[in-house]
PDB file of N, CA and C in Angstrom:
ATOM      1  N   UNK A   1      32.454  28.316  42.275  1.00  0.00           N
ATOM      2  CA  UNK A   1      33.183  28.117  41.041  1.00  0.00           C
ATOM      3  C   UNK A   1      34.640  28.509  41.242  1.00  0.00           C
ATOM      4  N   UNK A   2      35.410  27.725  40.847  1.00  0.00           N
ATOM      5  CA  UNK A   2      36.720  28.030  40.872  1.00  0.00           C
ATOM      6  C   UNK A   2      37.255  28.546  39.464  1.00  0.00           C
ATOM      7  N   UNK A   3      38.174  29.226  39.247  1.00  0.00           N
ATOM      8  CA  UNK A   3      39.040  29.969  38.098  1.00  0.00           C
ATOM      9  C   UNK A   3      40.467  29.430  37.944  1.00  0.00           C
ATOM     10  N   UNK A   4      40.761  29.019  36.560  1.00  0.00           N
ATOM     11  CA  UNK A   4      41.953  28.117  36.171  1.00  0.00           C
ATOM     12  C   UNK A   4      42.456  29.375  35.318  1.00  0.00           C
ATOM     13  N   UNK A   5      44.084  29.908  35.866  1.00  0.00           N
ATOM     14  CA  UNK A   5      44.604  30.539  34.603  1.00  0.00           C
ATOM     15  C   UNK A   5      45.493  29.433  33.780  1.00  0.00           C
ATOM     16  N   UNK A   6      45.390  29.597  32.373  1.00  0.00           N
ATOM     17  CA  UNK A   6      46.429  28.639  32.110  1.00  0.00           C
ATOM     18  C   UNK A   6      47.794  29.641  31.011  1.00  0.00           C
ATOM     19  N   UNK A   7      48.816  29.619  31.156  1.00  0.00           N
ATOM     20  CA  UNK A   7      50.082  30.440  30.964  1.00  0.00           C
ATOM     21  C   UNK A   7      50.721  29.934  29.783  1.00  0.00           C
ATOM     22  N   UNK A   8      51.413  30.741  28.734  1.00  0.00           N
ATOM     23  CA  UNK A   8      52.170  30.051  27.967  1.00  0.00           C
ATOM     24  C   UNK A   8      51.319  28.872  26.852  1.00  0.00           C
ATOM     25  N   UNK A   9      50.526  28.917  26.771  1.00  0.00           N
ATOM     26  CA  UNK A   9      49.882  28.583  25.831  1.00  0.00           C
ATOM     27  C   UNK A   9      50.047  28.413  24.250  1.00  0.00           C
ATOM     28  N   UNK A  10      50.359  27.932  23.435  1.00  0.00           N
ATOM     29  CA  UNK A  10      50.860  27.895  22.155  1.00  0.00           C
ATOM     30  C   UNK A  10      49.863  28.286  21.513  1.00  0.00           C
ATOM     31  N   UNK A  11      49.901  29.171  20.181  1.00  0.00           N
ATOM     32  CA  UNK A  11      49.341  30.071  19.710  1.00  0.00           C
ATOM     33  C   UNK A  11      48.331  29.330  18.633  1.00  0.00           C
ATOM     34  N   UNK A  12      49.358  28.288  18.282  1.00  0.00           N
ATOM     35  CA  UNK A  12      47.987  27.437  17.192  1.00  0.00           C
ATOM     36  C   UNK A  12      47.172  26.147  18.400  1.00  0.00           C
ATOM     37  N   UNK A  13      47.356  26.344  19.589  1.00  0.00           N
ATOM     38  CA  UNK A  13      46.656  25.966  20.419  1.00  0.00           C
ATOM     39  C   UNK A  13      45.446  26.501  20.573  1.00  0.00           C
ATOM     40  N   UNK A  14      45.396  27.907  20.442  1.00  0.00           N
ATOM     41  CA  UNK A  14      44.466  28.885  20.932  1.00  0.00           C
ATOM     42  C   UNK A  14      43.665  29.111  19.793  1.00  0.00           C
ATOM     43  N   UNK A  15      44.452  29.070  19.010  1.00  0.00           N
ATOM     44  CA  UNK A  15      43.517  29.146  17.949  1.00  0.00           C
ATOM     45  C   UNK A  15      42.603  28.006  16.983  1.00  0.00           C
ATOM     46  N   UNK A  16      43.187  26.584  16.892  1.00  0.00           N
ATOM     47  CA  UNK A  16      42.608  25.582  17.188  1.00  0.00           C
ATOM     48  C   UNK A  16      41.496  25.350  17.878  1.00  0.00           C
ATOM     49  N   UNK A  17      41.501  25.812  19.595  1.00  0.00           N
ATOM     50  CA  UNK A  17      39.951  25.917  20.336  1.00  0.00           C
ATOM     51  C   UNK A  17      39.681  27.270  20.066  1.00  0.00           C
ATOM     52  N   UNK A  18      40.046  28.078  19.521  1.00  0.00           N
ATOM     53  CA  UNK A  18      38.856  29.246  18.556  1.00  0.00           C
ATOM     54  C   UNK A  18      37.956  28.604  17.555  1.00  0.00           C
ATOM     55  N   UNK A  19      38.688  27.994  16.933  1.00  0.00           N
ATOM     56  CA  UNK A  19      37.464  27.421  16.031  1.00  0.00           C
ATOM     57  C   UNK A  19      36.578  26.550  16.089  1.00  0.00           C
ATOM     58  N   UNK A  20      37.260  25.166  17.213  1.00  0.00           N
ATOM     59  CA  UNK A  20      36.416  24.173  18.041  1.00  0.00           C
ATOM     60  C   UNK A  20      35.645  24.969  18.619  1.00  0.00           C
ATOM     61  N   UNK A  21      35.848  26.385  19.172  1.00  0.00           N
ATOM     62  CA  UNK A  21      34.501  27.235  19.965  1.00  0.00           C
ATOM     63  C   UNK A  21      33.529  27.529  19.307  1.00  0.00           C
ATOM     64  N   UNK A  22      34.146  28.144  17.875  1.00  0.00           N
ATOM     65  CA  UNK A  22      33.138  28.685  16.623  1.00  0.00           C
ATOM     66  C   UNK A  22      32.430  27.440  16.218  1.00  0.00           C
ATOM     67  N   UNK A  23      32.694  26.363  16.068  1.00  0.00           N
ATOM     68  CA  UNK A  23      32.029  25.116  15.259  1.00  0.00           C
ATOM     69  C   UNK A  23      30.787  24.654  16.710  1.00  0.00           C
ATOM     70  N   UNK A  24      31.333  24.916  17.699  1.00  0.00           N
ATOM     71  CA  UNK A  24      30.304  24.438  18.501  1.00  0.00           C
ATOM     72  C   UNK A  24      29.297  25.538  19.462  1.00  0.00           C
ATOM     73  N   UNK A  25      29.361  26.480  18.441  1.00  0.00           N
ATOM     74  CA  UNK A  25      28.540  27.959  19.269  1.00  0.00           C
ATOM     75  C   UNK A  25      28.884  28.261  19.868  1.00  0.00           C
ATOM     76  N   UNK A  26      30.201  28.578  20.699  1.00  0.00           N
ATOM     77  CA  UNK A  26      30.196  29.050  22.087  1.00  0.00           C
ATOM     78  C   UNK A  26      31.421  29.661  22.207  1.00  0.00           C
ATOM     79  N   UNK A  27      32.248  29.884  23.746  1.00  0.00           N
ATOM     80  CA  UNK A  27      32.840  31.101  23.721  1.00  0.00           C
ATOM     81  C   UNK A  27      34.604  29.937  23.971  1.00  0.00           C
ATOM     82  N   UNK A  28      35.496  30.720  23.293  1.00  0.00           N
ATOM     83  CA  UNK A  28      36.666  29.824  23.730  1.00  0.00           C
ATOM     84  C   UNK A  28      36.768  29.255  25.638  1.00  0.00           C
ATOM     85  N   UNK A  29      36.288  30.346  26.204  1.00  0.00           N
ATOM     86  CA  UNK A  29      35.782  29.717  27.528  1.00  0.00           C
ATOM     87  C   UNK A  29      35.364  28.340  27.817  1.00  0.00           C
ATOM     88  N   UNK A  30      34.235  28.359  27.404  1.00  0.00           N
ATOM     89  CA  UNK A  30      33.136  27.759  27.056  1.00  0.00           C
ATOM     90  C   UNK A  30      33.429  26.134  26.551  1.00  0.00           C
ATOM     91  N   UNK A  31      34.328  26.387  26.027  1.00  0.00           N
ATOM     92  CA  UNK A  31      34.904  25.356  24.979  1.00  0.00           C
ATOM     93  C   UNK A  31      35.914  24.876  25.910  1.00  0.00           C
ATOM     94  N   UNK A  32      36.591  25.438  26.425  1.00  0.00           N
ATOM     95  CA  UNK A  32      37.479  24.681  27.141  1.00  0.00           C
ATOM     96  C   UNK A  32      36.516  24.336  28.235  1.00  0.00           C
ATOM     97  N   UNK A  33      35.939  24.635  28.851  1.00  0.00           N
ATOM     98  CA  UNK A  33      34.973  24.135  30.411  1.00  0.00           C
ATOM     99  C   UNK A  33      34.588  22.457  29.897  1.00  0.00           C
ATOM    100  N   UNK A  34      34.057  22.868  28.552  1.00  0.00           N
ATOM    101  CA  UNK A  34      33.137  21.593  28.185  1.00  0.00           C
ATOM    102  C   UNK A  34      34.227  20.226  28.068  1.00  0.00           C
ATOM    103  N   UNK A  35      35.405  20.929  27.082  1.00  0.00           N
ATOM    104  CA  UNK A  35      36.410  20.092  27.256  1.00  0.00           C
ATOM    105  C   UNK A  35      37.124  19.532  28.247  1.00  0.00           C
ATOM    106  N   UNK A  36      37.619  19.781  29.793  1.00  0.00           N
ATOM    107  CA  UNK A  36      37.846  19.657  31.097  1.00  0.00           C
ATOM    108  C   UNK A  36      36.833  18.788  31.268  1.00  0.00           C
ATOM    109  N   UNK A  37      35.411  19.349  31.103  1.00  0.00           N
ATOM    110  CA  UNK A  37      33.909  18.335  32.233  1.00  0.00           C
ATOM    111  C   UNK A  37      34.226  16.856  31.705  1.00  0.00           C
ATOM    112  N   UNK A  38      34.544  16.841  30.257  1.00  0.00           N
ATOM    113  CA  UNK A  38      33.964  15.736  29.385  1.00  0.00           C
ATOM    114  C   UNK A  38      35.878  14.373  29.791  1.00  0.00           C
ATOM    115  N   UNK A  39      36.516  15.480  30.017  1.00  0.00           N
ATOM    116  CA  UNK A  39      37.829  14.475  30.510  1.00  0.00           C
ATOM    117  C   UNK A  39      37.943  14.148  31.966  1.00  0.00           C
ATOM    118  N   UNK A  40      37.209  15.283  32.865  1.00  0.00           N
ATOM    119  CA  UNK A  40      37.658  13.879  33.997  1.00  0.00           C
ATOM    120  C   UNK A  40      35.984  13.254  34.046  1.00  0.00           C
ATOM    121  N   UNK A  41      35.418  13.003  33.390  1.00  0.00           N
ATOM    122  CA  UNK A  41      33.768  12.740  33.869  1.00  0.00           C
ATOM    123  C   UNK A  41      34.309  11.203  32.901  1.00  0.00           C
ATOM    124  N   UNK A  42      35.374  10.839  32.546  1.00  0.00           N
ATOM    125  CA  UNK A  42      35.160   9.564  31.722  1.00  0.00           C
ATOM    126  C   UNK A  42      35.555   8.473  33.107  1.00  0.00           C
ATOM    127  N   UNK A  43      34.757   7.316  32.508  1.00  0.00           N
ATOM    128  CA  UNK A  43      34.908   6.237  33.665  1.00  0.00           C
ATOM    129  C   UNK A  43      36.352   5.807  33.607  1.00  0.00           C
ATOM    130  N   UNK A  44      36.817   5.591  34.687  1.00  0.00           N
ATOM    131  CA  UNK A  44      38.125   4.763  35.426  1.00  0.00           C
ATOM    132  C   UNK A  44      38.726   3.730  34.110  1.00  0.00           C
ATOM    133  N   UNK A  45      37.350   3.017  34.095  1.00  0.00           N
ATOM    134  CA  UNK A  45      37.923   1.614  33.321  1.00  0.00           C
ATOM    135  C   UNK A  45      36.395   1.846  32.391  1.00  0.00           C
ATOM    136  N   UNK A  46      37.160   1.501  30.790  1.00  0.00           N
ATOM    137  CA  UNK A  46      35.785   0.664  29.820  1.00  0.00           C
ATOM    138  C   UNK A  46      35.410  -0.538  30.553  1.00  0.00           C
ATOM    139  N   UNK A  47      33.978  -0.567  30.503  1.00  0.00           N
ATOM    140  CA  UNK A  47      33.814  -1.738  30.999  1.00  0.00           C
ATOM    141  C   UNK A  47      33.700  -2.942  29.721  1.00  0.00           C
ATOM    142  N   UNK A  48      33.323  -2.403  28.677  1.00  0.00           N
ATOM    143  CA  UNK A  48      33.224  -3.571  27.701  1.00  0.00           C
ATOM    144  C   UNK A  48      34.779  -3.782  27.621  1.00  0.00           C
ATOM    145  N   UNK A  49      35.712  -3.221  27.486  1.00  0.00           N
ATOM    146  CA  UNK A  49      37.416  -3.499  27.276  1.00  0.00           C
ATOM    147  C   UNK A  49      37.473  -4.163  28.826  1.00  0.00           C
ATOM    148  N   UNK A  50      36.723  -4.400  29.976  1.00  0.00           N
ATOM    149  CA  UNK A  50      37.211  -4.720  30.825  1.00  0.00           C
ATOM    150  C   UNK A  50      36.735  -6.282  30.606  1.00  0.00           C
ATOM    151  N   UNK A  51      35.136  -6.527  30.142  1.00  0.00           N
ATOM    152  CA  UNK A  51      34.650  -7.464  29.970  1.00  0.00           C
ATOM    153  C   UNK A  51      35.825  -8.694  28.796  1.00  0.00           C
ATOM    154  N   UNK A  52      36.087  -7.569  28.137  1.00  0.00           N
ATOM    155  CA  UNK A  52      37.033  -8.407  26.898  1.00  0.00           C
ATOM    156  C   UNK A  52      38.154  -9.057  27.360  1.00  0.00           C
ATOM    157  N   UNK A  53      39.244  -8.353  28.466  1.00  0.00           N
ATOM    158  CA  UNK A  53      40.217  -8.696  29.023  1.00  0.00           C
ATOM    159  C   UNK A  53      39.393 -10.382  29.785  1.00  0.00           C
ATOM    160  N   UNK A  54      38.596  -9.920  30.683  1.00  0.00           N
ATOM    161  CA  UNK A  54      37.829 -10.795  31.590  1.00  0.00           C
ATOM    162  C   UNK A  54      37.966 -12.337  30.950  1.00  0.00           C
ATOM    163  N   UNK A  55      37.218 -12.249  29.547  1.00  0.00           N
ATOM    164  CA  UNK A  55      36.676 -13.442  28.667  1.00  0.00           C
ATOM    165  C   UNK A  55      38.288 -13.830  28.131  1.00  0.00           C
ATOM    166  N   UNK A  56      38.973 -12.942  27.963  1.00  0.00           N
ATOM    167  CA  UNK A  56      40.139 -13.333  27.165  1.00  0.00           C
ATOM    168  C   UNK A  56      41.456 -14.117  28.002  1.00  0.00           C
ATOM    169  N   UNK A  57      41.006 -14.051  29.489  1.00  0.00           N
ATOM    170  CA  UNK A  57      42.421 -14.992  30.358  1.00  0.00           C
ATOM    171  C   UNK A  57      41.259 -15.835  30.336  1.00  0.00           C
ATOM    172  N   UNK A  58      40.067 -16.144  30.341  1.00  0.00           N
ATOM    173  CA  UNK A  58      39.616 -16.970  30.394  1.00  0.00           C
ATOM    174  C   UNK A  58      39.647 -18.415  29.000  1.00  0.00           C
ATOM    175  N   UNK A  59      40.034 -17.847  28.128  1.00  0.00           N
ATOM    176  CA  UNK A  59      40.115 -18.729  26.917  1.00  0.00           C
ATOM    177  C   UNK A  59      39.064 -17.643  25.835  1.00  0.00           C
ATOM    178  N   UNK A  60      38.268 -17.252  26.396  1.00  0.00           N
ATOM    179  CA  UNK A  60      36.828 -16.413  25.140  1.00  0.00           C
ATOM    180  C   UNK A  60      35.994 -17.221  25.445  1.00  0.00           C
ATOM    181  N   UNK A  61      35.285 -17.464  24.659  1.00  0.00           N
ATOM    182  CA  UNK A  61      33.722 -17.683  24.429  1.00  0.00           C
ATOM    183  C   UNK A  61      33.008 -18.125  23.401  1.00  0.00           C
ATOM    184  N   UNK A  62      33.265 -19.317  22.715  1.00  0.00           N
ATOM    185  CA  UNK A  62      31.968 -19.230  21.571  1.00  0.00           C
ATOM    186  C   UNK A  62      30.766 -19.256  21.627  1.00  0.00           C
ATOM    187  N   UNK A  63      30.111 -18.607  21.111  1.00  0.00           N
ATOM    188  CA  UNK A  63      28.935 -17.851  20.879  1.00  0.00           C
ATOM    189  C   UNK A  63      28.296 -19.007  19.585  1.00  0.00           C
ATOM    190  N   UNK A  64      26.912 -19.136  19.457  1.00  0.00           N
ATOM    191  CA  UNK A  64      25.826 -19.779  18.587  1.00  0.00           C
ATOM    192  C   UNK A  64      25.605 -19.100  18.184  1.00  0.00           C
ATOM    193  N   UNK A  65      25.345 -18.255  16.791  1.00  0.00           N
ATOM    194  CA  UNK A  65      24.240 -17.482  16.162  1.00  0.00           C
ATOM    195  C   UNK A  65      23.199 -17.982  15.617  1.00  0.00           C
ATOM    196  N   UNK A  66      22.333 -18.168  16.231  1.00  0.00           N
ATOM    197  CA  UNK A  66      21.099 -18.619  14.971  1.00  0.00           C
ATOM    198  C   UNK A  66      21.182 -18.094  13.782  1.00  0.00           C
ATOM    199  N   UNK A  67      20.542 -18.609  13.090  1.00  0.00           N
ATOM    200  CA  UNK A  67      20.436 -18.357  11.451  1.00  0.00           C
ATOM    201  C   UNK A  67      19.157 -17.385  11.619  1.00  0.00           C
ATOM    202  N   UNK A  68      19.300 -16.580  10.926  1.00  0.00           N
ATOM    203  CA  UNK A  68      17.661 -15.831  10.621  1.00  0.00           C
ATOM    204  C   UNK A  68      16.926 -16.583   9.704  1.00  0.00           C
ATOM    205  N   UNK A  69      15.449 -16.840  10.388  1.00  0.00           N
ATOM    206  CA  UNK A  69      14.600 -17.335   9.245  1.00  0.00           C
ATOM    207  C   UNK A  69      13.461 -16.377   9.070  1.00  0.00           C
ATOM    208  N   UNK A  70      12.878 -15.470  10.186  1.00  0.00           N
ATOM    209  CA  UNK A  70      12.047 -14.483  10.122  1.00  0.00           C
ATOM    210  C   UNK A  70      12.281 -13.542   8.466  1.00  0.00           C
ATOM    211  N   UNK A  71      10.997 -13.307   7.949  1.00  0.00           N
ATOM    212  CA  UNK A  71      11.431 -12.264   7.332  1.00  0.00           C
ATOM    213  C   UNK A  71      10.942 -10.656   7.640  1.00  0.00           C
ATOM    214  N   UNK A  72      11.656  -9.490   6.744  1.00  0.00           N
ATOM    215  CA  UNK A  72      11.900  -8.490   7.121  1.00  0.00           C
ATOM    216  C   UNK A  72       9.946  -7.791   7.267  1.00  0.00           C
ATOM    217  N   UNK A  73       9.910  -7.450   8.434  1.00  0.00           N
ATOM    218  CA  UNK A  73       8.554  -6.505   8.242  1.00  0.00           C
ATOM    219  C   UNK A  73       8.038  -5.386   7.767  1.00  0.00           C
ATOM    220  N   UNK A  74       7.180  -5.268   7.234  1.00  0.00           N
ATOM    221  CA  UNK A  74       7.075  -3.882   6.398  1.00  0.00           C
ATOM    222  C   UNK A  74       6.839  -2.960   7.542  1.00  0.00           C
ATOM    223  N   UNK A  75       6.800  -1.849   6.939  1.00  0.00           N
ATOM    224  CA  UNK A  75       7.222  -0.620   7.589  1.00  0.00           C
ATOM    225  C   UNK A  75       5.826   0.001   7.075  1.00  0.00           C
ATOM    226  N   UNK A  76       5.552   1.204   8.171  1.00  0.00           N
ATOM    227  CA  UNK A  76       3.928   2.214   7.865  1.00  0.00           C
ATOM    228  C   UNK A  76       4.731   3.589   8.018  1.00  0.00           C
ATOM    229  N   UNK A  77       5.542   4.178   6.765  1.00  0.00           N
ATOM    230  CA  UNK A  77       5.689   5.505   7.465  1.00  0.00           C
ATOM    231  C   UNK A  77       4.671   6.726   7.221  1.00  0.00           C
ATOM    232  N   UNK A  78       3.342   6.166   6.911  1.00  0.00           N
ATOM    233  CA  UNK A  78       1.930   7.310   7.000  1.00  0.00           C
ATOM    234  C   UNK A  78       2.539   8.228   8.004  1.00  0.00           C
TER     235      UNK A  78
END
């Protein structure tokens, strides 16, 4: 495990993830770790925003929707 000091910190910074710590059980530590994991663990590229770009030099896509004719099924919540 490695140890990050971080310096100079703004005060309604700190206290801001005090309460993001308090709202999510845990320790301002804690809160920042989770916050760090969850920013570099995001993918490179959206892939649906990549898919969209993709379809969109292409012209797009129209799409068929069928019509619904099924009707709705009942439900058993015994």
């Amino acid at each position: 495990m490695s140890t990050l000091t971080i310096r100079q910190l703004d005060e309604r910074t700190h206290a801001r993830l005090r309460g993001r710590a308090a709202k999510h059980g845990r320790s301002v530590e804690a809160e920042v770790r989770a916050i760090l994991d969850a920013a570099v663990d995001l993918p490179e590229e959206n892939i649906l925003l990549a898919l969209h770009a993709t379809f969109a030099e292409a012209g797009g896509v129209d799409l068929q929707v069928p019509e619904r004719t099924d009707l709705p099924r009942p439900v058993d919540l015994s």
